[in-house]
Protein backbone atom coordinates (compact mmCIF):
# COMPACT_ATOMS: atom_id res chain seq x y z
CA UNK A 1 4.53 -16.31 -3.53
CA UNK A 2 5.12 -16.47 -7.63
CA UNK A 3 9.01 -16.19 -8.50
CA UNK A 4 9.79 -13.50 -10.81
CA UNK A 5 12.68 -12.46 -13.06
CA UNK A 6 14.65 -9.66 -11.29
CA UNK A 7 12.96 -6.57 -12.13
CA UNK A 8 14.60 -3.00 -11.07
CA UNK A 9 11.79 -1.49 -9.27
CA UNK A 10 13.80 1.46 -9.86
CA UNK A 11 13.44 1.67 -13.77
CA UNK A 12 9.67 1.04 -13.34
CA UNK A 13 8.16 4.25 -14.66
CA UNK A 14 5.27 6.27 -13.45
CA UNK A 15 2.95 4.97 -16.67
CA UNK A 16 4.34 1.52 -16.33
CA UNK A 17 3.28 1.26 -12.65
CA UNK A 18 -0.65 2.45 -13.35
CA UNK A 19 -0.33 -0.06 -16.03
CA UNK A 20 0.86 -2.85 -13.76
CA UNK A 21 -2.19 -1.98 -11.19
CA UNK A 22 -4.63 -2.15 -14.01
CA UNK A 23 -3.30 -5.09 -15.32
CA UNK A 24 -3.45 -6.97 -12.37
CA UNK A 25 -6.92 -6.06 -12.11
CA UNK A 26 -6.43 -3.60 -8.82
CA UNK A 27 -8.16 0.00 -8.49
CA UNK A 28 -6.29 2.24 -6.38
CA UNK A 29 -8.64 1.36 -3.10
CA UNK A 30 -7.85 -2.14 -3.38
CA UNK A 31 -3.96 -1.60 -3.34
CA UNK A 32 -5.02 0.27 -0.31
CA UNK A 33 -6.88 -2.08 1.31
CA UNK A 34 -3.62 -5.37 0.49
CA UNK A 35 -0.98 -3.48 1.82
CA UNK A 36 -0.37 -2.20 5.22
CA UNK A 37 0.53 0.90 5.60
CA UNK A 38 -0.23 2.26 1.94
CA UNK A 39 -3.20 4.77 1.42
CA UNK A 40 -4.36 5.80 -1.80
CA UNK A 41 -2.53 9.16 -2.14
CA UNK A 42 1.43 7.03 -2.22
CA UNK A 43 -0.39 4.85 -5.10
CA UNK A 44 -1.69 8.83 -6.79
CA UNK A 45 1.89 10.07 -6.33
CA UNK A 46 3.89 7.40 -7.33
CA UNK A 47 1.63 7.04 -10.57
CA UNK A 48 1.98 10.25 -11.58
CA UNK A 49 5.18 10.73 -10.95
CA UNK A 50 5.58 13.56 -7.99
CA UNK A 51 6.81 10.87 -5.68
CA UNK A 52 8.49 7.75 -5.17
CA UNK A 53 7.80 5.25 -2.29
CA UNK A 54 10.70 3.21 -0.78
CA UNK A 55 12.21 0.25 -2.62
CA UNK A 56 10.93 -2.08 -0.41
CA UNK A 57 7.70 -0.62 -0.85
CA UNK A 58 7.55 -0.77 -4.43
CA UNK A 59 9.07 -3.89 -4.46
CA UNK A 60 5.69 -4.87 -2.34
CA UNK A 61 3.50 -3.35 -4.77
CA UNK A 62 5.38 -5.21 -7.93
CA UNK A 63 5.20 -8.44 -5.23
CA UNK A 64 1.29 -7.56 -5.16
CA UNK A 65 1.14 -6.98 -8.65
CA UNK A 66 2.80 -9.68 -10.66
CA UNK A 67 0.97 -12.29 -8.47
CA UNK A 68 -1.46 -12.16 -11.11
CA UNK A 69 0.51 -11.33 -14.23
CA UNK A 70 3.00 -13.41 -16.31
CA UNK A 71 6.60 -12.82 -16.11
CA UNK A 72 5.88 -11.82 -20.07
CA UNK A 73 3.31 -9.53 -19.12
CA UNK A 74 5.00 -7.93 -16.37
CA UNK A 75 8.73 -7.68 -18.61
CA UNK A 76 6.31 -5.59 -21.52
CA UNK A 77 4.92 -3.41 -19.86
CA UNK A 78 8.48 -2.51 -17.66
CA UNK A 79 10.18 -2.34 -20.91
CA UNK A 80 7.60 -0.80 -23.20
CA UNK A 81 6.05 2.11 -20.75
């Protein structure tokens, strides 16, 4: 697994975390399909905002997700979204 800077799942906003899937190249379906347990609807919710998944499941998704994103990439959109 890539090493990342620390990143507060916790500040991660709604807009930042569609970002992050899209960035990392992943449709909702394919996020899905990569982690156990997850179905399209948590992805839906936590995207727009109406819910939040566990920390240690967003810290899966951001795990997921910043395999294929630079630290850079990953810091900019956190920060700017």
């Amino acid at each position: 697994m890539k090493e990342r800077r620390l990143v507060d799942v916790s500040a991660i906003s709604p807009e930042a975390w569609r970002l992050l899937r899209v960035a990392a190249g992943y449709d909702q379906r394919d996020v899905e399909r990569a982690v156990d347990g997850l179905v399209q609807a948590h992805i839906s919710m936590l995207e727009s905002g109406t819910r939040a998944l566990s920390a240690d499941r967003r810290e899966q998704l951001l795990d997921l997700y910043t395999e294929e994103l630079t630290d850079e990439q990953v810091e900019a959109l956190v920060e700017h979204f």
